[in-house]
N, C-alpha and C. Protein backbone atom coordinates (compact mmCIF):
# COMPACT_ATOMS: atom_id res chain seq x y z
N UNK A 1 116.17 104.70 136.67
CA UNK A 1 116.12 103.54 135.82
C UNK A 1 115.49 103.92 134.48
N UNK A 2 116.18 103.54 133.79
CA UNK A 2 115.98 103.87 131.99
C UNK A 2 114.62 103.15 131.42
N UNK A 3 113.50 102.91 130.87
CA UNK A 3 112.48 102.16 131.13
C UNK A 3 112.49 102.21 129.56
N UNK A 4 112.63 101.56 128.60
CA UNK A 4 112.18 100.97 127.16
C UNK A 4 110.97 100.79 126.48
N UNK A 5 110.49 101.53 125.86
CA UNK A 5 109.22 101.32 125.95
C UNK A 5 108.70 100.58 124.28
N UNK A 6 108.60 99.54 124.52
CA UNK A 6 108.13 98.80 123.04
C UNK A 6 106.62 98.67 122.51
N UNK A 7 106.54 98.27 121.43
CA UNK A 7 105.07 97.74 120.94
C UNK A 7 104.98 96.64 120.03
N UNK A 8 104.20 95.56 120.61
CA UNK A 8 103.91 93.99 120.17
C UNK A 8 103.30 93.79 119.87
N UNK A 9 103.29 93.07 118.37
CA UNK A 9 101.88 92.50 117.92
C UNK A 9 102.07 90.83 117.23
N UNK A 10 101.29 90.16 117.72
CA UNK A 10 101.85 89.31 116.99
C UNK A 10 100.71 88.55 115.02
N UNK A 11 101.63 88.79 114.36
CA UNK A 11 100.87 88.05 112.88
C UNK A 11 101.05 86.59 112.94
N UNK A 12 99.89 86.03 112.23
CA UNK A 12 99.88 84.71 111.67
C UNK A 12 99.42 84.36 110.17
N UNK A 13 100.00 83.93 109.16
CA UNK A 13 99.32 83.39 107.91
C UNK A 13 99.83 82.31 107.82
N UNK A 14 98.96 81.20 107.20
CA UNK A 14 99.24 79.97 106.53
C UNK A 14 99.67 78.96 108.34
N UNK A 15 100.75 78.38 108.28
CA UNK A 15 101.66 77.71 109.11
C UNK A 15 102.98 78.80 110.10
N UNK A 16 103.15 80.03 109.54
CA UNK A 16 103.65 81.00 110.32
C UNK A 16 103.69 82.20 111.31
N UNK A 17 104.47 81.97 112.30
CA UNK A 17 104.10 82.74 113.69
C UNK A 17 105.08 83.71 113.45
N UNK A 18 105.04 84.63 113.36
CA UNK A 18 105.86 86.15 113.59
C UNK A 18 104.93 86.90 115.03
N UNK A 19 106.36 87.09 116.15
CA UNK A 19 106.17 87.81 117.06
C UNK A 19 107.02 89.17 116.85
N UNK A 20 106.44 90.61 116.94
CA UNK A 20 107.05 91.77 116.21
C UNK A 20 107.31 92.71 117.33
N UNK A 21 108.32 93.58 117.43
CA UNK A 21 108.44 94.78 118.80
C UNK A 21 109.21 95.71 117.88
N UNK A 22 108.48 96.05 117.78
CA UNK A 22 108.70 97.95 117.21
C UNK A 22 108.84 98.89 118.62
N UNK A 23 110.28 99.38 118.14
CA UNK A 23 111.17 100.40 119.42
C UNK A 23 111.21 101.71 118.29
N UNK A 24 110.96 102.88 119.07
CA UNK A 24 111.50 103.87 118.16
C UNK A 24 112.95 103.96 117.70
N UNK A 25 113.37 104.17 116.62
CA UNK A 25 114.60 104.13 116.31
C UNK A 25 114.60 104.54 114.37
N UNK A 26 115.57 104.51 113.71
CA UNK A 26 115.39 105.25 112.75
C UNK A 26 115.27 103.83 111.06
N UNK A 27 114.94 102.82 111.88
CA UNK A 27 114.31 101.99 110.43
C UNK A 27 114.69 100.95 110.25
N UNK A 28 115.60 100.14 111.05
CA UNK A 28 115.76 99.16 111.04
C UNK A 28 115.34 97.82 111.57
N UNK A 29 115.11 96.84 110.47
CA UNK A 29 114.31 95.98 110.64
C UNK A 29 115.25 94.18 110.95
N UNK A 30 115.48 93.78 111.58
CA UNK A 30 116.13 92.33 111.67
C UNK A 30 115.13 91.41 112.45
N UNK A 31 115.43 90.34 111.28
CA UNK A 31 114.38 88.85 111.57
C UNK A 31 115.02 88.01 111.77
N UNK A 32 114.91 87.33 112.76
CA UNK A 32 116.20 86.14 113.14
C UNK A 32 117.32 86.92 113.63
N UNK A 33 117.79 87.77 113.69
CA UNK A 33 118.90 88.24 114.42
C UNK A 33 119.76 88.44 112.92
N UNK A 34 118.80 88.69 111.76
CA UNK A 34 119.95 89.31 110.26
C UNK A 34 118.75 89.88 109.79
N UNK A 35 119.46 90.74 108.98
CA UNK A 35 118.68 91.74 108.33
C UNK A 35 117.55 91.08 107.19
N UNK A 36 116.73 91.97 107.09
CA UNK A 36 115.33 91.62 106.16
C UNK A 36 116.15 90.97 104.79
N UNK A 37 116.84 91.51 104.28
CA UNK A 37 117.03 91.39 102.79
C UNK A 37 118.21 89.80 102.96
N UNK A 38 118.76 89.96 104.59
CA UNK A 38 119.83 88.16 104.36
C UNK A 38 118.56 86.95 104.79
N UNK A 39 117.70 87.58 105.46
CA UNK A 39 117.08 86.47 105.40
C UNK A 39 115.79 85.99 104.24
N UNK A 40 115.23 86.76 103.46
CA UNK A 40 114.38 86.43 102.65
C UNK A 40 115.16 86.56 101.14
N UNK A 41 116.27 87.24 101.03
CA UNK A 41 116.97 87.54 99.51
C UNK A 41 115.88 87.85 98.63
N UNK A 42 115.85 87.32 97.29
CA UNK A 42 115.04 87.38 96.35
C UNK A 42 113.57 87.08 96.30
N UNK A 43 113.17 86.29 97.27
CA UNK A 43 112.35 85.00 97.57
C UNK A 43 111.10 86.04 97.46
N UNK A 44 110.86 87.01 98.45
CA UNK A 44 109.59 87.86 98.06
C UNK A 44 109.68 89.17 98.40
N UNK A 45 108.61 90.19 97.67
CA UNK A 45 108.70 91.77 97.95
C UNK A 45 108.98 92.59 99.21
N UNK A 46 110.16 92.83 99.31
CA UNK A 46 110.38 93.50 100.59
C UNK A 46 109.41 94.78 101.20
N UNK A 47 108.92 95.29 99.53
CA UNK A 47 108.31 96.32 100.30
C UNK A 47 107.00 95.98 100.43
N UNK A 48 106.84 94.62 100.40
CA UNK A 48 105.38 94.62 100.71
C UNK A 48 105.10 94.23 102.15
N UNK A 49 106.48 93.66 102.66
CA UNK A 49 106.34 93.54 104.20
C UNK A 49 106.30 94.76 104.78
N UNK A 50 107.20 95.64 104.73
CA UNK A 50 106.94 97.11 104.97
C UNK A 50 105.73 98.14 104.50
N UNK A 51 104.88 97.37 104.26
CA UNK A 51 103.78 98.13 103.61
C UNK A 51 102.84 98.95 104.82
N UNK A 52 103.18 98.21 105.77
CA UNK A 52 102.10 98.92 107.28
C UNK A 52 102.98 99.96 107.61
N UNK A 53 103.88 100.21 107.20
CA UNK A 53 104.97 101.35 107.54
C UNK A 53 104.70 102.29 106.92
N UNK A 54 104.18 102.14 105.40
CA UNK A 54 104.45 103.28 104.34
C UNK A 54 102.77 104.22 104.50
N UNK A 55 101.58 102.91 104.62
CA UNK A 55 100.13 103.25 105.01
C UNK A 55 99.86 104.15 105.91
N UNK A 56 100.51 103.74 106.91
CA UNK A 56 100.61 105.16 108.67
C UNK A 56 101.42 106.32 108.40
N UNK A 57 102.45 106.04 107.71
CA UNK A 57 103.77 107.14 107.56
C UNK A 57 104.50 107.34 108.56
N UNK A 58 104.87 105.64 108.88
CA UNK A 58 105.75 105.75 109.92
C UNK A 58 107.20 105.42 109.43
N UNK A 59 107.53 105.28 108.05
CA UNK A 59 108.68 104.87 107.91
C UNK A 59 109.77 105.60 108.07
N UNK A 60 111.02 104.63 108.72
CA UNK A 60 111.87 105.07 109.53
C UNK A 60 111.62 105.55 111.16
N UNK A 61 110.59 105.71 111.77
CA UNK A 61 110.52 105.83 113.07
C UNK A 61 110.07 104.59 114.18
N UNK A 62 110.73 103.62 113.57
CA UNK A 62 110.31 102.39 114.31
C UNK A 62 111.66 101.57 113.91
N UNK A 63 112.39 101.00 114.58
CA UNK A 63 113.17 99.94 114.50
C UNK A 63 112.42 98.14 114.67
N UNK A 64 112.23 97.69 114.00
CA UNK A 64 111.47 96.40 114.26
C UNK A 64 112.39 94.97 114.61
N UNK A 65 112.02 94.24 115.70
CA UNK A 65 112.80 93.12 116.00
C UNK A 65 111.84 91.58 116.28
N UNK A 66 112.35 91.38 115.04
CA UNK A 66 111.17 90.01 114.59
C UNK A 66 111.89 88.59 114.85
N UNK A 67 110.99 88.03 115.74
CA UNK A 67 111.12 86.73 115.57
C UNK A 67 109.91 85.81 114.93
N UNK A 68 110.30 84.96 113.79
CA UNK A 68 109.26 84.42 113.11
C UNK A 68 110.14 82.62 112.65
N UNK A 69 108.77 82.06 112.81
CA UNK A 69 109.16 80.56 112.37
C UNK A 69 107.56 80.08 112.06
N UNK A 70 108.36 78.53 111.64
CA UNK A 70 106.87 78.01 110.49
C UNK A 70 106.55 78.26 109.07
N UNK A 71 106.43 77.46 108.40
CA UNK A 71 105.74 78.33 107.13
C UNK A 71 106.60 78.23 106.49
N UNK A 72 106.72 78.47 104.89
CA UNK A 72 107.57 79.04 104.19
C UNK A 72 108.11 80.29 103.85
N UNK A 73 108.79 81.04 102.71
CA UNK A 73 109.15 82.42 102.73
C UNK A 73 107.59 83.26 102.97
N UNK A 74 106.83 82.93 101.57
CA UNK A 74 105.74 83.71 101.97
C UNK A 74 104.99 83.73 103.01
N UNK A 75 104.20 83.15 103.88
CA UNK A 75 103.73 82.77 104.56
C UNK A 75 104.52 83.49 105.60
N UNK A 76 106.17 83.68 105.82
CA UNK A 76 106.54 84.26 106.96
C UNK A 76 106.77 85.69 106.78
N UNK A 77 106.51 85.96 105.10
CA UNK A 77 106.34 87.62 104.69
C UNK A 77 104.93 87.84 105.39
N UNK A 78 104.24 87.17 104.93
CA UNK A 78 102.79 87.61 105.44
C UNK A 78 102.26 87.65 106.79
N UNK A 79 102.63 86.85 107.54
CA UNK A 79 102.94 87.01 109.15
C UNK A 79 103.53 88.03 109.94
N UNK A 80 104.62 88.24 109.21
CA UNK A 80 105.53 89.34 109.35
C UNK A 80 104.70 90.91 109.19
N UNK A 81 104.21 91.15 108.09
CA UNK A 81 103.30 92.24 107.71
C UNK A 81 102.35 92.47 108.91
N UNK A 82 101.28 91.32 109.13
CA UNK A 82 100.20 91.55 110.05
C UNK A 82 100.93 91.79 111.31
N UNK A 83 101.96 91.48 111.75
CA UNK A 83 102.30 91.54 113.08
C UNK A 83 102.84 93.29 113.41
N UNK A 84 103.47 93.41 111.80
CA UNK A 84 103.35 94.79 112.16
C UNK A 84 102.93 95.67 112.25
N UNK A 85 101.41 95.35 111.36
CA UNK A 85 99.99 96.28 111.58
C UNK A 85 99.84 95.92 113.05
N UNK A 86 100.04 94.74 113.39
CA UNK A 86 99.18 95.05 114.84
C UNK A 86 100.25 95.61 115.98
N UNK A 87 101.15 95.71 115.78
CA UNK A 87 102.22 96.60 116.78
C UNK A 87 102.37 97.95 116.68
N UNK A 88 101.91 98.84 115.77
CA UNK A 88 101.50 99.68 114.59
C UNK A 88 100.15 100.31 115.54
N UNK A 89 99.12 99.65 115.76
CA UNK A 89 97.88 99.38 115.96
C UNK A 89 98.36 99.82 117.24
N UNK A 90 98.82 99.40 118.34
CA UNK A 90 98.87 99.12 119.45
C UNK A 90 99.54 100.77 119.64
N UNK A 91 100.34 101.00 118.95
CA UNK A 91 101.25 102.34 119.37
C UNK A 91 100.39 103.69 119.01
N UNK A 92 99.19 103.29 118.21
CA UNK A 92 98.76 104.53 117.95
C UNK A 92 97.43 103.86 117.23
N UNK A 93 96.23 104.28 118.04
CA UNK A 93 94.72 103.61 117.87
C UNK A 93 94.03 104.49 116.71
N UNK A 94 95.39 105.85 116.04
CA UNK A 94 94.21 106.47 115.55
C UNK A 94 94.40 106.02 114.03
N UNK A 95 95.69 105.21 113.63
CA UNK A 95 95.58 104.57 112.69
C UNK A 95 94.84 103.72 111.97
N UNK A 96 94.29 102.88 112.99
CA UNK A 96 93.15 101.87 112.71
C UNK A 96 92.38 101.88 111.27
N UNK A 97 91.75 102.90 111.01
CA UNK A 97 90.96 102.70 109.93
C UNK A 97 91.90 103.22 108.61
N UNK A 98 93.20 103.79 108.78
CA UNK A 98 94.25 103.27 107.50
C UNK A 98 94.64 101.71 107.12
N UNK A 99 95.04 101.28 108.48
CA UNK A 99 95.48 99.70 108.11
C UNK A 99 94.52 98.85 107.96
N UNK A 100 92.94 99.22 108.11
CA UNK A 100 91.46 98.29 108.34
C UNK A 100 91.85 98.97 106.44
N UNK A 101 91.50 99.75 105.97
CA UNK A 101 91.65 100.25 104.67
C UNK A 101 92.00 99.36 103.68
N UNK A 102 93.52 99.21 104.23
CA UNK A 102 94.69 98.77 103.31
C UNK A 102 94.39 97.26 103.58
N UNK A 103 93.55 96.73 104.45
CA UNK A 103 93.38 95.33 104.65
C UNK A 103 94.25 94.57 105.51
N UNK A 104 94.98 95.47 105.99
CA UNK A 104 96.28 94.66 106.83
C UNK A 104 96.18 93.75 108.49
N UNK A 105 94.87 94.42 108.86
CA UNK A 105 94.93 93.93 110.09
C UNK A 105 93.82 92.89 110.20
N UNK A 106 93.42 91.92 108.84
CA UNK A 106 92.59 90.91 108.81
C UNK A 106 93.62 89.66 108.90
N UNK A 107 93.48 88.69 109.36
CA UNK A 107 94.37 87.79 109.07
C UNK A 107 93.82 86.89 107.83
N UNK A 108 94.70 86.56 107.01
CA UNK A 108 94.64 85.55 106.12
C UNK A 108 94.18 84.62 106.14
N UNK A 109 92.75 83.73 105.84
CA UNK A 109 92.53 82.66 106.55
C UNK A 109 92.59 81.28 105.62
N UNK A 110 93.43 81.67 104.38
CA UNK A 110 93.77 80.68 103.47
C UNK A 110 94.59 79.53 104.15
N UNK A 111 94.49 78.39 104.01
CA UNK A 111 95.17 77.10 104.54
C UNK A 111 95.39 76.31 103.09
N UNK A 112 96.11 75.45 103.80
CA UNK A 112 96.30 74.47 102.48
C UNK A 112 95.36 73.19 102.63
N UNK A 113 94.76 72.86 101.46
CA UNK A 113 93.81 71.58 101.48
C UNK A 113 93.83 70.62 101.98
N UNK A 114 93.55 70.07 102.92
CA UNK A 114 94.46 68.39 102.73
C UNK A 114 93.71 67.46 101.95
N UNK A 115 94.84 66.42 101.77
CA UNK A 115 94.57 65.94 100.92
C UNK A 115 93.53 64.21 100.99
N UNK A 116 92.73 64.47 99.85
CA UNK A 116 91.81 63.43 100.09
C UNK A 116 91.96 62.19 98.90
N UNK A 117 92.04 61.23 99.64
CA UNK A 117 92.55 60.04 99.10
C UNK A 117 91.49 58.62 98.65
């Protein structure tokens, strides 16, 4: 029996849940079941979601398969990011103090105000 072996982390910022599984494979990333660039287009920096990729020097040896909802674009960029520091995290402990570095594996704890009337 063939056994798969993944790594999960899940991010949160603002109102958005990104659950992340990084499989070895050579770089491909799909959110919702379409690629990074059909589902966010212009809206925000692609490579800043990929930024926990470029910090470790893992890019290209991880295929990532994201499911994320809630939130708006940013908010599900930024979810997206932490989830992959922490799947990142999980596959290899000796990274830790690159992505603690780069700030990636703090969560965001900005909310929106509510409003007072």
């Amino acid at each position: 029996m063939n056994q798969v072996t993944f790594f999960e982390g899940t991010g949160r910022r603002k109102t958005a849940i990104a659950r992340v599984r990084l499989l070895t494979g050579e770089g491909e990333v799909v959110v919702n079941g379409r690629s990074l660039e059909e589902h966010f287009g212009n809206a925000v920096d692609l490579q800043d979601i990929l930024m926990p990729f470029r910090v470790t020097g893992t890019e290209g040896k991880f295929n990532a398969m994201i499911k994320v909802h809630g939130g708006g674009h940013h908010g599900q960029a930024g979810a997206i990011r932490h989830g992959i520091a922490r799947a990142i995290l999980q596959s290899d402990p000796e990274s830790r103090v690159s992505l603690r570095q780069a700030g990636l594996l703090s969560r965001d704890p900005r909310m929106k105000e509510r409003k007072k009337y």
